[in-house]
PDB file of N, CA and C in Angstrom:
ATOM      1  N   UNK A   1       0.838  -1.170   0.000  1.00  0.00           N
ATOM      2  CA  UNK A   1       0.000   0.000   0.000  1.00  0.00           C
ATOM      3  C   UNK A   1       0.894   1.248   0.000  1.00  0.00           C
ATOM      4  N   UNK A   2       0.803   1.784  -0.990  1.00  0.00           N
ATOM      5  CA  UNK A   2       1.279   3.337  -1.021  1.00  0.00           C
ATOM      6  C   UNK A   2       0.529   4.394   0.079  1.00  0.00           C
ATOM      7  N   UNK A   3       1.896   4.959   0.713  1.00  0.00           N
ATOM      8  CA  UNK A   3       1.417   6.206   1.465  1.00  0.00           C
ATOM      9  C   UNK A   3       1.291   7.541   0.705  1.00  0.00           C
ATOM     10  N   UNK A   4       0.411   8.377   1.191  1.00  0.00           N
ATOM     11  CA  UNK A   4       0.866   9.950   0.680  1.00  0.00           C
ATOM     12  C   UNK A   4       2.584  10.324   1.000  1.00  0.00           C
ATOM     13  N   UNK A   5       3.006   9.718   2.276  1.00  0.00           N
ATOM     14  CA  UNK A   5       4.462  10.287   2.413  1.00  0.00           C
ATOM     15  C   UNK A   5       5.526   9.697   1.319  1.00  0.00           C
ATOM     16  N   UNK A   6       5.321   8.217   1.138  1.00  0.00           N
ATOM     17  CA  UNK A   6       5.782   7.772   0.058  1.00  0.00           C
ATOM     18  C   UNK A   6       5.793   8.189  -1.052  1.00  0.00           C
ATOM     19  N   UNK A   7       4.757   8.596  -1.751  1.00  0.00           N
ATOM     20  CA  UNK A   7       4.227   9.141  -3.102  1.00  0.00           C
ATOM     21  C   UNK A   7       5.309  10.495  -3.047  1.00  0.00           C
ATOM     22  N   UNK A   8       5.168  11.463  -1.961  1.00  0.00           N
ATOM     23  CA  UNK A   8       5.618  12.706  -1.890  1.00  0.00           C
ATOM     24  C   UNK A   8       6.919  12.251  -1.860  1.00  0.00           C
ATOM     25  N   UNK A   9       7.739  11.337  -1.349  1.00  0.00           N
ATOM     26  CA  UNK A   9       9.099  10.997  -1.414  1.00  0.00           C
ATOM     27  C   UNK A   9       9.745  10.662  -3.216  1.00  0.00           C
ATOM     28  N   UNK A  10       8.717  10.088  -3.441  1.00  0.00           N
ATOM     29  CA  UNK A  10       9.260   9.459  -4.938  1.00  0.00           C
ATOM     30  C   UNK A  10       9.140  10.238  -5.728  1.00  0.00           C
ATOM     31  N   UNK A  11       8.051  11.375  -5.697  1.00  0.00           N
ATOM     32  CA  UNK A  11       8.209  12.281  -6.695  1.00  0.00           C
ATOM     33  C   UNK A  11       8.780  13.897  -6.120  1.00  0.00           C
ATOM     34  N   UNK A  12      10.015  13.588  -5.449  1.00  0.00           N
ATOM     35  CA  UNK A  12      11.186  14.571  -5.563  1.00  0.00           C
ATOM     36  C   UNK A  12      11.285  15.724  -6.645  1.00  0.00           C
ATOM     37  N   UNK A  13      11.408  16.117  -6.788  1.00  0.00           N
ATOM     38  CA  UNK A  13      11.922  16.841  -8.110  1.00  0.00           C
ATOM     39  C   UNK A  13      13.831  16.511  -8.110  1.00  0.00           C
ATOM     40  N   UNK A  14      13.668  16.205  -9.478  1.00  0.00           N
ATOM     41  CA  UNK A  14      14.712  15.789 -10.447  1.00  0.00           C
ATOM     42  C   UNK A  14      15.502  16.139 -10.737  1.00  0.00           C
ATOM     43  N   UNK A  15      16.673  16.645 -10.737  1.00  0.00           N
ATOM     44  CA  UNK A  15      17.455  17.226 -11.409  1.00  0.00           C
ATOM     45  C   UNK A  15      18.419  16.510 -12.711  1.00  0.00           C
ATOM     46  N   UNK A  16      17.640  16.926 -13.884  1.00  0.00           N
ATOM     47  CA  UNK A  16      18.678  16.408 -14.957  1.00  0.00           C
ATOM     48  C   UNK A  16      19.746  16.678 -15.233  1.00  0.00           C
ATOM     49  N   UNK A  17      19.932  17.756 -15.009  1.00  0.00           N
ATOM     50  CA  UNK A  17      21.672  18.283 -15.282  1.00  0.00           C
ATOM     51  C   UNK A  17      22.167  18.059 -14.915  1.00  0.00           C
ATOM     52  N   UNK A  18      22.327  17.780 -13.029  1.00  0.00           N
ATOM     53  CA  UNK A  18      23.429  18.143 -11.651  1.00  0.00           C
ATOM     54  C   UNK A  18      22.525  18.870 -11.008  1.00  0.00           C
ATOM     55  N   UNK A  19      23.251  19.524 -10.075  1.00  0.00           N
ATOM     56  CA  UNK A  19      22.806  20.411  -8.660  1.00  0.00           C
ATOM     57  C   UNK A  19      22.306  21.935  -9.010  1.00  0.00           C
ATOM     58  N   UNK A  20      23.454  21.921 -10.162  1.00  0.00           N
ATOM     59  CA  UNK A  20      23.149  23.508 -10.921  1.00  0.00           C
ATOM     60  C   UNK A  20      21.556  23.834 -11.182  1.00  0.00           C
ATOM     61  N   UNK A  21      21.195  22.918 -11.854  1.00  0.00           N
ATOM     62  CA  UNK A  21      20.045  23.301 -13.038  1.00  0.00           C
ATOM     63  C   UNK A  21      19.098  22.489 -13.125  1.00  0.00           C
ATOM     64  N   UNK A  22      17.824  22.678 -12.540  1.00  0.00           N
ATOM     65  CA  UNK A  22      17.118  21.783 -12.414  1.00  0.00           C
ATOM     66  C   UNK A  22      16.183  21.509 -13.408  1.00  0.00           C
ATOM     67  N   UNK A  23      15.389  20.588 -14.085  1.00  0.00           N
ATOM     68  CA  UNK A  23      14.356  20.039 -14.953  1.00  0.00           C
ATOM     69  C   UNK A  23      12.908  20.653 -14.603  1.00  0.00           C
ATOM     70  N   UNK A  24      12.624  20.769 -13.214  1.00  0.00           N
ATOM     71  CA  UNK A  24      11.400  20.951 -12.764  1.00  0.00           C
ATOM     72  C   UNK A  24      10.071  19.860 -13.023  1.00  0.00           C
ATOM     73  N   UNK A  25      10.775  18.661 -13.418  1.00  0.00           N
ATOM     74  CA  UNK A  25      10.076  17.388 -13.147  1.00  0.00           C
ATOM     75  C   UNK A  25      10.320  16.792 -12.370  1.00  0.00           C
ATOM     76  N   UNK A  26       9.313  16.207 -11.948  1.00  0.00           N
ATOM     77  CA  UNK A  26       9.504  14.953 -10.791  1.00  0.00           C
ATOM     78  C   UNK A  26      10.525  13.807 -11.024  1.00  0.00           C
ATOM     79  N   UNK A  27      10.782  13.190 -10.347  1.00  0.00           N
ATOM     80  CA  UNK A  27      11.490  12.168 -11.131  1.00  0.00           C
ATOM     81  C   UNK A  27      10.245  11.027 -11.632  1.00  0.00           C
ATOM     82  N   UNK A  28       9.272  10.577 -11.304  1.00  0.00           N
ATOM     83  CA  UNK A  28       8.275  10.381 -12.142  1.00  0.00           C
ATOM     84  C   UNK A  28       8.255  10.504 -13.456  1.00  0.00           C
ATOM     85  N   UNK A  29       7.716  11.714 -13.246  1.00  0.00           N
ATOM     86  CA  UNK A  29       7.659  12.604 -14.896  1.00  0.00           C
ATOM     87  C   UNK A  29       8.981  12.488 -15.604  1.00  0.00           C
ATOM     88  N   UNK A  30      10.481  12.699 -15.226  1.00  0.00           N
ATOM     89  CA  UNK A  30      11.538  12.696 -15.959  1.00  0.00           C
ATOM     90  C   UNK A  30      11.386  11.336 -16.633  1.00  0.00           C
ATOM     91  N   UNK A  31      11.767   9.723 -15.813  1.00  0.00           N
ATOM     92  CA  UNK A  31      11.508   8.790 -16.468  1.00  0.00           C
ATOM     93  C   UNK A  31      10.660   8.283 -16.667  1.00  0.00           C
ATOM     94  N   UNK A  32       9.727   9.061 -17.313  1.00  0.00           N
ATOM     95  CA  UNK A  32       8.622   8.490 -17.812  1.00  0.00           C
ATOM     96  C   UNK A  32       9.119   9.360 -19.411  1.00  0.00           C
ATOM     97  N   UNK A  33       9.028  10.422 -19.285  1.00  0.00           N
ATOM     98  CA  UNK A  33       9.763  11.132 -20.327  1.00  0.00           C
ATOM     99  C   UNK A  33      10.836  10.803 -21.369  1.00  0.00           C
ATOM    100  N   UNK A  34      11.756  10.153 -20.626  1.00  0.00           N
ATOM    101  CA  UNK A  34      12.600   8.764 -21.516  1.00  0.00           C
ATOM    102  C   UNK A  34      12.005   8.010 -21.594  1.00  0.00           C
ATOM    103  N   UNK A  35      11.306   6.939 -21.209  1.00  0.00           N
ATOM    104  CA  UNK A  35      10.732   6.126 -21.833  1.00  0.00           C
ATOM    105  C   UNK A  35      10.102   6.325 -22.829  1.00  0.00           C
ATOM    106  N   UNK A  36       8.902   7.467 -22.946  1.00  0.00           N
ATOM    107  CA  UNK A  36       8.156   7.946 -23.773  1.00  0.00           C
ATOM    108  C   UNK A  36       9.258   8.029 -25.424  1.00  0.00           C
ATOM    109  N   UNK A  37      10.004   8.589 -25.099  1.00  0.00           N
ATOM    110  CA  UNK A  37      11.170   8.767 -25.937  1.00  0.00           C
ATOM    111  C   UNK A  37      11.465   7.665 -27.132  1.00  0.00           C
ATOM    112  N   UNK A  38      12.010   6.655 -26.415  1.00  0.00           N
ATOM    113  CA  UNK A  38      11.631   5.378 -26.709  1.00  0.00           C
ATOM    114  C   UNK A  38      10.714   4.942 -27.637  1.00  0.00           C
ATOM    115  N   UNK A  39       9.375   5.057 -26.803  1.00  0.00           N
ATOM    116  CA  UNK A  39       8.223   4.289 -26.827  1.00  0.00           C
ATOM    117  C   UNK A  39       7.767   4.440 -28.550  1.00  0.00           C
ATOM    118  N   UNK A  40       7.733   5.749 -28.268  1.00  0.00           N
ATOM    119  CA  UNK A  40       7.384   6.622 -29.662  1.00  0.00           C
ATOM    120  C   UNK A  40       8.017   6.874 -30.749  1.00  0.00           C
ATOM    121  N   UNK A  41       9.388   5.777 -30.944  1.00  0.00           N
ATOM    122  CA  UNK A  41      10.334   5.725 -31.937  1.00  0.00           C
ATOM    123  C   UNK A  41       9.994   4.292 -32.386  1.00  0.00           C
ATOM    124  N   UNK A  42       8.995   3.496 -31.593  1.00  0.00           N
ATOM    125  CA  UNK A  42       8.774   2.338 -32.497  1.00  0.00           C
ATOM    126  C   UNK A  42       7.244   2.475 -33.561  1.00  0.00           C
ATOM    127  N   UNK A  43       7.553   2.384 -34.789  1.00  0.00           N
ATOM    128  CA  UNK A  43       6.000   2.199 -35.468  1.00  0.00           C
ATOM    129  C   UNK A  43       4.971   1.602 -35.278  1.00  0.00           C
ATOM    130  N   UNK A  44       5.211   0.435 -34.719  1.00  0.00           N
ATOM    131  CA  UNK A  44       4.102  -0.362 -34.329  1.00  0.00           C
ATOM    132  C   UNK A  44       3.200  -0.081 -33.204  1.00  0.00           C
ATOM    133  N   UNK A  45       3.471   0.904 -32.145  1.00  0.00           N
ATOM    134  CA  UNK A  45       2.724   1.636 -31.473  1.00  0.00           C
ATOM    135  C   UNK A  45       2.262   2.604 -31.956  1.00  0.00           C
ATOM    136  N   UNK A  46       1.120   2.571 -31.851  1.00  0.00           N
ATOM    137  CA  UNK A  46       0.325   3.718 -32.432  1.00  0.00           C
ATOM    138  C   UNK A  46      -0.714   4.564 -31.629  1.00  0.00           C
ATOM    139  N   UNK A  47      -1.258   4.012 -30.394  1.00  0.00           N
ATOM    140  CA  UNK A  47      -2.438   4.237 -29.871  1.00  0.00           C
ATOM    141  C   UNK A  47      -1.683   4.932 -28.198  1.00  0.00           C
ATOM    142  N   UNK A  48      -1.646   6.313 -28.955  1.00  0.00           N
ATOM    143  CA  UNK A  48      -0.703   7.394 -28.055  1.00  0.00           C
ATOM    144  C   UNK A  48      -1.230   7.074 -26.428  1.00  0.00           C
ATOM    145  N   UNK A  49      -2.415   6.698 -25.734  1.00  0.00           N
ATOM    146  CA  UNK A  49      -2.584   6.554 -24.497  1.00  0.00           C
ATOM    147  C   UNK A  49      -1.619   4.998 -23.819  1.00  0.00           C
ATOM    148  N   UNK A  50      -2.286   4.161 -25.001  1.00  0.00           N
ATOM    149  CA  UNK A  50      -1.239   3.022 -24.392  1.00  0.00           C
ATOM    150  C   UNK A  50       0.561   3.591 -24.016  1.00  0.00           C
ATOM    151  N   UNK A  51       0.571   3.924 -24.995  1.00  0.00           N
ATOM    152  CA  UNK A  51       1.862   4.456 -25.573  1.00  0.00           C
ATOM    153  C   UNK A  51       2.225   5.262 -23.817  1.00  0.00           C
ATOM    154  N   UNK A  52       1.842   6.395 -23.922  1.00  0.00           N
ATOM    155  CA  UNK A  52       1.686   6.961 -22.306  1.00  0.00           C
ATOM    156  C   UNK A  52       1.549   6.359 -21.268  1.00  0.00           C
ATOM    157  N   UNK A  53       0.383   5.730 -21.238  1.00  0.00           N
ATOM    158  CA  UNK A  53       0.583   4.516 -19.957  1.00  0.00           C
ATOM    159  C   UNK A  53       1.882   3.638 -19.958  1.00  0.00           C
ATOM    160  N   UNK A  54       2.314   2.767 -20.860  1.00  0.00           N
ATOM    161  CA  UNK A  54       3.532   1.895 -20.608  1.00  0.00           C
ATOM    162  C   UNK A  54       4.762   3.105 -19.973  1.00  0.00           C
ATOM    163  N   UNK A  55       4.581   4.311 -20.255  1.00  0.00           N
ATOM    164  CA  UNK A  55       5.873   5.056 -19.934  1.00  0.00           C
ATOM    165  C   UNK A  55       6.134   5.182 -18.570  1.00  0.00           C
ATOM    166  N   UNK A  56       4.772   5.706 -18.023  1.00  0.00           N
ATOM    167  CA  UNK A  56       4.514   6.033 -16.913  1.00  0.00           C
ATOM    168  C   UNK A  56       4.664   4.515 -16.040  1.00  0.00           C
ATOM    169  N   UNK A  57       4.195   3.461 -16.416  1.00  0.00           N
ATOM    170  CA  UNK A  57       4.091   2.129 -15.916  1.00  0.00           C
ATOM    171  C   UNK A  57       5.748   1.673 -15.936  1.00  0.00           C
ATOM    172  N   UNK A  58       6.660   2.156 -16.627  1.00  0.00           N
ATOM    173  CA  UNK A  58       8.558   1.574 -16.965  1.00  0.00           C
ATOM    174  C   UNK A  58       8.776   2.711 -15.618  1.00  0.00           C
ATOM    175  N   UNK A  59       8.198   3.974 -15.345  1.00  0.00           N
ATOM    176  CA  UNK A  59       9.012   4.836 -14.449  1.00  0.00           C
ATOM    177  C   UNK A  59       8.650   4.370 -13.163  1.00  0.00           C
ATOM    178  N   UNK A  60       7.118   3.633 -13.186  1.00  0.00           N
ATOM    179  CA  UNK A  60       7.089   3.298 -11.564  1.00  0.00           C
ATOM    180  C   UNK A  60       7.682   2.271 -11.055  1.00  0.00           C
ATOM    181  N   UNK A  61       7.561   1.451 -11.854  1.00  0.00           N
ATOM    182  CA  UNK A  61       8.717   0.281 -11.963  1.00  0.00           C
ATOM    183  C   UNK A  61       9.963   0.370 -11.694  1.00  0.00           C
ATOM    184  N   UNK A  62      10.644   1.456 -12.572  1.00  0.00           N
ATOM    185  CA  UNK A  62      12.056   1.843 -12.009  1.00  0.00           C
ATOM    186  C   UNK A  62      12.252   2.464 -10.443  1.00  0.00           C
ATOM    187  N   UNK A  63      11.216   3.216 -10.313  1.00  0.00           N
ATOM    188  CA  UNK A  63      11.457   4.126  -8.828  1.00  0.00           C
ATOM    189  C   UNK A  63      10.801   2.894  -7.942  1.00  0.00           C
ATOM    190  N   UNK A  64      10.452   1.424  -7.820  1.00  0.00           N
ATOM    191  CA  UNK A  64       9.504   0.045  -7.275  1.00  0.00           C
ATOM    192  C   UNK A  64      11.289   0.454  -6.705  1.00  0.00           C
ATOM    193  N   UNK A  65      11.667  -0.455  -8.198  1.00  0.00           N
ATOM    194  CA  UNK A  65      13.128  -1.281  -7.618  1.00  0.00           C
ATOM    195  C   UNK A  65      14.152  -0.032  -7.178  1.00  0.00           C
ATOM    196  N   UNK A  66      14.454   0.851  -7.604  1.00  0.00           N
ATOM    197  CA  UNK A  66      15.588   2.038  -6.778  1.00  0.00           C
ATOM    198  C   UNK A  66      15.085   2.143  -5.284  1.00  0.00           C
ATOM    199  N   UNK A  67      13.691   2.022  -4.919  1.00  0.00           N
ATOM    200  CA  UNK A  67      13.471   2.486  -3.440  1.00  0.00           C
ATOM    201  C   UNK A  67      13.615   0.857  -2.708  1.00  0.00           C
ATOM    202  N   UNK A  68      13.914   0.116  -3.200  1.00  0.00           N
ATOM    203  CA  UNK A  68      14.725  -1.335  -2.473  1.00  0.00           C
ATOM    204  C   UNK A  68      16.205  -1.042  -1.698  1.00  0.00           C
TER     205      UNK A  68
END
């Protein structure tokens, strides 16, 4: 079961650059953003919500296993 404190922990804000310069995405939103990247360079996806969901579904996944 996800907490609100949890949720608020994982979506930090991000910094893509370093310390300097921040993205102003969550880290959520950042890797989901690469994935998307990805996602949307293959042709055979076409149906932009799936497409969105799997991104968002690879970033929670990644932040599952990093918070181990």
């Amino acid at each position: 079961m996800t907490t609100i404190a949890m949720e608020l922990e994982v979506n930090k804000r991000a910094s893509a650059f370093g310390s300097k310069y921040t993205s102003g995405l969550t880290k959520r939103e950042y890797i989901a953003t690469q994935a998307l990247s990805t996602l949307i360079s293959n042709p055979e996806l076409t149906d932009s919500d799936s497409v969105a969901d799997r991104a968002v579904e690879y970033a929670d996944a990644l932040l599952r296993k990093l918070s181990k």
